[in-house]
N, C-alpha and C. Protein backbone atom coordinates (compact mmCIF):
# COMPACT_ATOMS: atom_id res chain seq x y z
N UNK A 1 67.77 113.83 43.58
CA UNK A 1 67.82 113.11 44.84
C UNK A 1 66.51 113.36 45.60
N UNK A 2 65.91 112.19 46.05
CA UNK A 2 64.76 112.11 46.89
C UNK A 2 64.80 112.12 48.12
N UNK A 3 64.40 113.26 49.12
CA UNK A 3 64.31 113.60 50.34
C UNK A 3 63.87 112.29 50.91
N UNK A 4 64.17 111.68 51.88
CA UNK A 4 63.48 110.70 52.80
C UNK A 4 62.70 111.24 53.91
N UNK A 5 61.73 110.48 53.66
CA UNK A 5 60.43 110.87 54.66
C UNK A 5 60.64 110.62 56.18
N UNK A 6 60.39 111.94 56.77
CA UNK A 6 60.85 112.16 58.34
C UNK A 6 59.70 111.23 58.71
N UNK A 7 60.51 111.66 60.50
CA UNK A 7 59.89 110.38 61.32
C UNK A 7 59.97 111.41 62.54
N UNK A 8 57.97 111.07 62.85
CA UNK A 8 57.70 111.62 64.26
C UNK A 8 58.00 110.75 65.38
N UNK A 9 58.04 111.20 66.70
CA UNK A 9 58.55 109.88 67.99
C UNK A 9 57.42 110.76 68.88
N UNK A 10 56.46 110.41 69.02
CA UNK A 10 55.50 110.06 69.83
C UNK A 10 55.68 109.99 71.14
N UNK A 11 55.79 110.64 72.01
CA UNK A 11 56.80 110.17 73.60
C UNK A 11 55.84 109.84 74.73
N UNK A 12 56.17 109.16 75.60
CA UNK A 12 54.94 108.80 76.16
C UNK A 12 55.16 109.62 77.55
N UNK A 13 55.42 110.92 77.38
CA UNK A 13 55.41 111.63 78.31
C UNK A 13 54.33 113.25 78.00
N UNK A 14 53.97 113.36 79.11
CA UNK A 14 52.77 114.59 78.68
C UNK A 14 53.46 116.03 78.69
N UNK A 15 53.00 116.71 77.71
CA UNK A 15 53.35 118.03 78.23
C UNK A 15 53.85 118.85 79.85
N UNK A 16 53.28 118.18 80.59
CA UNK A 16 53.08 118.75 81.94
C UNK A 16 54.12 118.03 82.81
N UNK A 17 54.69 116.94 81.73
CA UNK A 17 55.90 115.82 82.60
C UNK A 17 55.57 114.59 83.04
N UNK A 18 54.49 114.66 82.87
CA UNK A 18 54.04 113.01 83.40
C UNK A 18 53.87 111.65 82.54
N UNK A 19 54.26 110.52 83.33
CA UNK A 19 54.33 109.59 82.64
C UNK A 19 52.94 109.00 81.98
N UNK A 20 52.84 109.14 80.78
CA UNK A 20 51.06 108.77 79.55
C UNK A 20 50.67 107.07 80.30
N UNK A 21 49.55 107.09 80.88
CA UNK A 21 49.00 106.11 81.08
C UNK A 21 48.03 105.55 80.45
N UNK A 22 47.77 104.53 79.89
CA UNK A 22 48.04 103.07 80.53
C UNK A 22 49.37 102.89 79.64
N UNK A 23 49.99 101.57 80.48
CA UNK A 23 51.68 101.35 80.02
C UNK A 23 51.92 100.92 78.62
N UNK A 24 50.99 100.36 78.34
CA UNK A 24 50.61 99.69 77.20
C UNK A 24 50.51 100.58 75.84
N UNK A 25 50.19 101.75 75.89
CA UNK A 25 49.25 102.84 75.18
C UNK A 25 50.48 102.39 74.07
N UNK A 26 51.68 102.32 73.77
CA UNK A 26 52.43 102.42 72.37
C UNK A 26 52.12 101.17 71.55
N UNK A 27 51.67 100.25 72.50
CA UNK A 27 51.78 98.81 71.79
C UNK A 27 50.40 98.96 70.89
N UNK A 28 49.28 99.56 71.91
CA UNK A 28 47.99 99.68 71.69
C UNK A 28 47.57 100.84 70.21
N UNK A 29 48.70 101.65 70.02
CA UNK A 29 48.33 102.63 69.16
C UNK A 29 49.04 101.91 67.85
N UNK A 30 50.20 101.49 67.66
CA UNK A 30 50.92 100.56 66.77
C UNK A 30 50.37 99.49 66.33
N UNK A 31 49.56 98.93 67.26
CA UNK A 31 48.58 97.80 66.50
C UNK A 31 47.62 98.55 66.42
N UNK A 32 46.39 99.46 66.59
CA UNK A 32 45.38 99.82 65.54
C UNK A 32 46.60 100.25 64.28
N UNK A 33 47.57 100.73 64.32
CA UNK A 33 47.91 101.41 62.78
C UNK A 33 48.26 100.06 62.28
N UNK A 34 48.35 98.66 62.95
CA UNK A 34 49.49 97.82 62.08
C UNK A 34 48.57 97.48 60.45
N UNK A 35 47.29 97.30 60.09
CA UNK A 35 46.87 97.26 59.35
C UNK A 35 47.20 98.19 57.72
N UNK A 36 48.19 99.19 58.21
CA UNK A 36 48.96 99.85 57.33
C UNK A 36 50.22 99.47 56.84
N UNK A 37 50.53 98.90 55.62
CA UNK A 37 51.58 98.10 55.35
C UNK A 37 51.85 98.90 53.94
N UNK A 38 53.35 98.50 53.62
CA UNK A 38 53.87 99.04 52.28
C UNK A 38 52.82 97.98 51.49
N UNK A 39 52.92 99.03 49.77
CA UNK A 39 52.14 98.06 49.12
C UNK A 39 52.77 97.05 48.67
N UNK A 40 52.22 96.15 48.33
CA UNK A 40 52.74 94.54 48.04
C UNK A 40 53.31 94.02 48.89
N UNK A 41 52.94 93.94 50.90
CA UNK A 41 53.53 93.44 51.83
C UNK A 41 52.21 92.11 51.63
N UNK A 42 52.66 91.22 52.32
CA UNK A 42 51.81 89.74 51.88
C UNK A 42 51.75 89.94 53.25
N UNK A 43 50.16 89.92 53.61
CA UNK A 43 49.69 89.65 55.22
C UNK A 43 49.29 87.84 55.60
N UNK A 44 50.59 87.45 56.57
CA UNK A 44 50.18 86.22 56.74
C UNK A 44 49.09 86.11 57.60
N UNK A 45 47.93 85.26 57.52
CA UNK A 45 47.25 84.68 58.29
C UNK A 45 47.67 84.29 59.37
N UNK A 46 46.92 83.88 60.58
CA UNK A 46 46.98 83.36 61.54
C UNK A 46 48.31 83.63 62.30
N UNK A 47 49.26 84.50 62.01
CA UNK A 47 50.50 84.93 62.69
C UNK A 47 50.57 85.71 63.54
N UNK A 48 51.58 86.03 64.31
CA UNK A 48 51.36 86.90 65.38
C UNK A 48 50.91 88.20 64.80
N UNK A 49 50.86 89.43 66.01
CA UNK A 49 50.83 90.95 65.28
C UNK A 49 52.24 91.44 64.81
N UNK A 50 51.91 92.21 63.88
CA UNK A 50 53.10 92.27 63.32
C UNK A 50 52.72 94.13 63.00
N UNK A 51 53.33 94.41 63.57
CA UNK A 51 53.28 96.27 63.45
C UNK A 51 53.51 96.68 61.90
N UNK A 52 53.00 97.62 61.67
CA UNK A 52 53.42 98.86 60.09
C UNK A 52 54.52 99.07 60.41
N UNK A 53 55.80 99.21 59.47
CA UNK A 53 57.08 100.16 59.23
C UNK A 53 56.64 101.32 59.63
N UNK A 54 55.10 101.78 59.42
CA UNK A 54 55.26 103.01 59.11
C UNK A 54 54.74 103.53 60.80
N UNK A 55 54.57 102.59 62.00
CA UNK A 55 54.36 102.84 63.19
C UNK A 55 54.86 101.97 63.72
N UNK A 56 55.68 102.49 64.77
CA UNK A 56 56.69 100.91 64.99
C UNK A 56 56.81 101.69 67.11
N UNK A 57 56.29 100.64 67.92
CA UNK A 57 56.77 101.27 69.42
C UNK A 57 57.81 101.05 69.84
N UNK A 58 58.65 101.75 70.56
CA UNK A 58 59.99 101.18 70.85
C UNK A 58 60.14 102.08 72.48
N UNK A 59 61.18 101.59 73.06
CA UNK A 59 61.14 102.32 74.13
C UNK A 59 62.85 103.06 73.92
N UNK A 60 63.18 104.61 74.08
CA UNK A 60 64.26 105.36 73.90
C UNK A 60 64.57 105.75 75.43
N UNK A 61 65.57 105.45 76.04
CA UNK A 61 66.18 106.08 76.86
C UNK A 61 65.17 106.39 78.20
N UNK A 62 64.55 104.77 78.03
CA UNK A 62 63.14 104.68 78.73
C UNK A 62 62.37 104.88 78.64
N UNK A 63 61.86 105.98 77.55
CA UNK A 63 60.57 106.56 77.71
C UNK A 63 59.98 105.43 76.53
N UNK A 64 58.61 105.08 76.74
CA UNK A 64 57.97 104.62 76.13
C UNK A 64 57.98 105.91 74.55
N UNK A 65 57.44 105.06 73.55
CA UNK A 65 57.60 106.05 71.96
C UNK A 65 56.58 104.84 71.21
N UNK A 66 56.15 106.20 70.32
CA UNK A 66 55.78 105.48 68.79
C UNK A 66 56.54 106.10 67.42
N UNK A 67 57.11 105.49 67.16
CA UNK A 67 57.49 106.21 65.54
C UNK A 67 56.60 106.22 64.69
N UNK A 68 56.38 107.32 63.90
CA UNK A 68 55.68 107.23 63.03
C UNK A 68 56.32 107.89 61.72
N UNK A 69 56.17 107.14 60.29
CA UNK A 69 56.85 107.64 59.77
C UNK A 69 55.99 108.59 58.98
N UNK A 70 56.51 109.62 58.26
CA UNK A 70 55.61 110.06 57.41
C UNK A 70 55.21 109.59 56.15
N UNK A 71 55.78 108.49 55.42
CA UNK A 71 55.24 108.17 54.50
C UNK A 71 53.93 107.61 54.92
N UNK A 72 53.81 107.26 55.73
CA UNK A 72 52.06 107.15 56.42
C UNK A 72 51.27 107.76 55.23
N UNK A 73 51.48 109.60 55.45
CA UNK A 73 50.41 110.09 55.50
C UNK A 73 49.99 110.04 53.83
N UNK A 74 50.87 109.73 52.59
CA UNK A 74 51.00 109.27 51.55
C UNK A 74 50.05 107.67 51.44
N UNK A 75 49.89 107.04 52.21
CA UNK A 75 49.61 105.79 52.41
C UNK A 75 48.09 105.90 52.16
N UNK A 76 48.16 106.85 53.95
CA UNK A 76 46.57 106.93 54.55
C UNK A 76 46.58 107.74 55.13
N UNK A 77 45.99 109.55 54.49
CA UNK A 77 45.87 110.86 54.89
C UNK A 77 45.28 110.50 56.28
N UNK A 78 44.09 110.12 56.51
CA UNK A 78 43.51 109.94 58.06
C UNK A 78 44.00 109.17 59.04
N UNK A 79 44.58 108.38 58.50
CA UNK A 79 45.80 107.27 59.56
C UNK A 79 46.87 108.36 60.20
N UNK A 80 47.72 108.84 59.58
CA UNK A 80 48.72 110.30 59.55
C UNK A 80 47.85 111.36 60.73
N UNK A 81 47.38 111.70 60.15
CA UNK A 81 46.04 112.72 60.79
C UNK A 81 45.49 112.61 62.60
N UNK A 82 45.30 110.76 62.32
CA UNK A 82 44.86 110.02 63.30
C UNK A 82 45.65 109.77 64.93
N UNK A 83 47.26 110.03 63.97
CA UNK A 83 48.10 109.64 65.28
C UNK A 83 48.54 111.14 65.76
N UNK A 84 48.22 112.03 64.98
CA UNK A 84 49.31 113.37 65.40
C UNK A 84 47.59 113.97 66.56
N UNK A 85 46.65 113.52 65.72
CA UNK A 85 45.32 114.28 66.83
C UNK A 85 45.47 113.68 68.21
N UNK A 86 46.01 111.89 68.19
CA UNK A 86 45.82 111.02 69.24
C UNK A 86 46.70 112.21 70.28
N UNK A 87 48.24 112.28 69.63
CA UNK A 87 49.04 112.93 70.56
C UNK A 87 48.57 114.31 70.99
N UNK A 88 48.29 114.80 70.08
CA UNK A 88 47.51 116.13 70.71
C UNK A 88 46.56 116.10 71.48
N UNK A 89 45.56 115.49 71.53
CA UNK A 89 44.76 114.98 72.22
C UNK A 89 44.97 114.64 73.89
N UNK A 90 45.71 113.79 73.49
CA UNK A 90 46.32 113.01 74.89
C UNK A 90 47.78 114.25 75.55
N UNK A 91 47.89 115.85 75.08
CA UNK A 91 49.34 116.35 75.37
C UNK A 91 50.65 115.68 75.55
N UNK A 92 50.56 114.71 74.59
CA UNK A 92 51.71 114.03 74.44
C UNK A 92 52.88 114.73 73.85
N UNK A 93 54.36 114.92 74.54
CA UNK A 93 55.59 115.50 73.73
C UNK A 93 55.68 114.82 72.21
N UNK A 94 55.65 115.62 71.58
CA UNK A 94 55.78 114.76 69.94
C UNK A 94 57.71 115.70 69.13
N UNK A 95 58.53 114.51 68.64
CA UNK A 95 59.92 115.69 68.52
C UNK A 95 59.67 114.54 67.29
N UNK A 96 60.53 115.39 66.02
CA UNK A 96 60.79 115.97 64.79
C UNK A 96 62.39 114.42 64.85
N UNK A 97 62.64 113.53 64.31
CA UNK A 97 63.67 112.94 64.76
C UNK A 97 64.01 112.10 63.23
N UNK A 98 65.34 111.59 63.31
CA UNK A 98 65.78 110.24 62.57
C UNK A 98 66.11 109.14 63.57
N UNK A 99 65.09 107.68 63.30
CA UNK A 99 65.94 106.66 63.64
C UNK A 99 66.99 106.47 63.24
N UNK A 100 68.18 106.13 63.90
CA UNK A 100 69.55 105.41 63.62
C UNK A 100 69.27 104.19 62.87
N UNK A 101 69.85 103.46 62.08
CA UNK A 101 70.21 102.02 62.48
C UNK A 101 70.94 101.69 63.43
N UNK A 102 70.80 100.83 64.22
CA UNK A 102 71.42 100.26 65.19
C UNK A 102 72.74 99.71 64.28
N UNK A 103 73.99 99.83 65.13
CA UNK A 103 75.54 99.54 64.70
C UNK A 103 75.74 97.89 65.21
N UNK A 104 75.84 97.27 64.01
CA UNK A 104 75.73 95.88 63.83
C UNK A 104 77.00 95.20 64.39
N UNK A 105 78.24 96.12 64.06
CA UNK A 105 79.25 95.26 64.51
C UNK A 105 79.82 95.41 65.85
N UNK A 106 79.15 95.87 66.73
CA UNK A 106 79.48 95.75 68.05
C UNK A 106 79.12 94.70 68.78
């Protein structure tokens, strides 16, 4: 049995408690990674942006987030590398997590 590859959440809150500015910053970090795609994903032309699986922004319980998964760093060692320095960088809270699927039949 094959372990599934964890998933970092990126929080858009700083160490110190404050809300990470500019508001935008998850959308903005998810599209530089969106250029990271599973292999054999077919990139359409001229379509909207379309984020990586493997960085996806979402907002949790308000707080702005980036997921990142770790098969990233399998992908693209410096991509991986790239987002955990961003958060460090910026003292961003970074927690250890599983996305759910969302429960369909409600």
């Amino acid at each position: 049995m094959t372990a599934k590859p964890r998933q970092i959440f990126i929080q858009g809150v700083t160490l110190e408690g404050r809300t990470f500015r500019p508001s935008d910053w998850a959308e903005r970090l998810a599209g530089v990674m969106s250029c990271f795609q599973p292999p054999g994903t077919r990139v359409r032309t001229g379509s909207h942006i379309r984020y990586s699986p493997y960085c996806v922004p979402r907002v949790i319980n308000g707080v702005k987030c980036v997921i990142v998964n770790e098969a990233l760093k399998d992908v693209e060692p410096k991509a991986w590398e790239f987002v955990l320095n961003f958060a460090k960088d910026n003292h961003l809270q970074v927690v250890d997590a599983c996305l759910l699927p969302e429960d369909r039949d409600s």
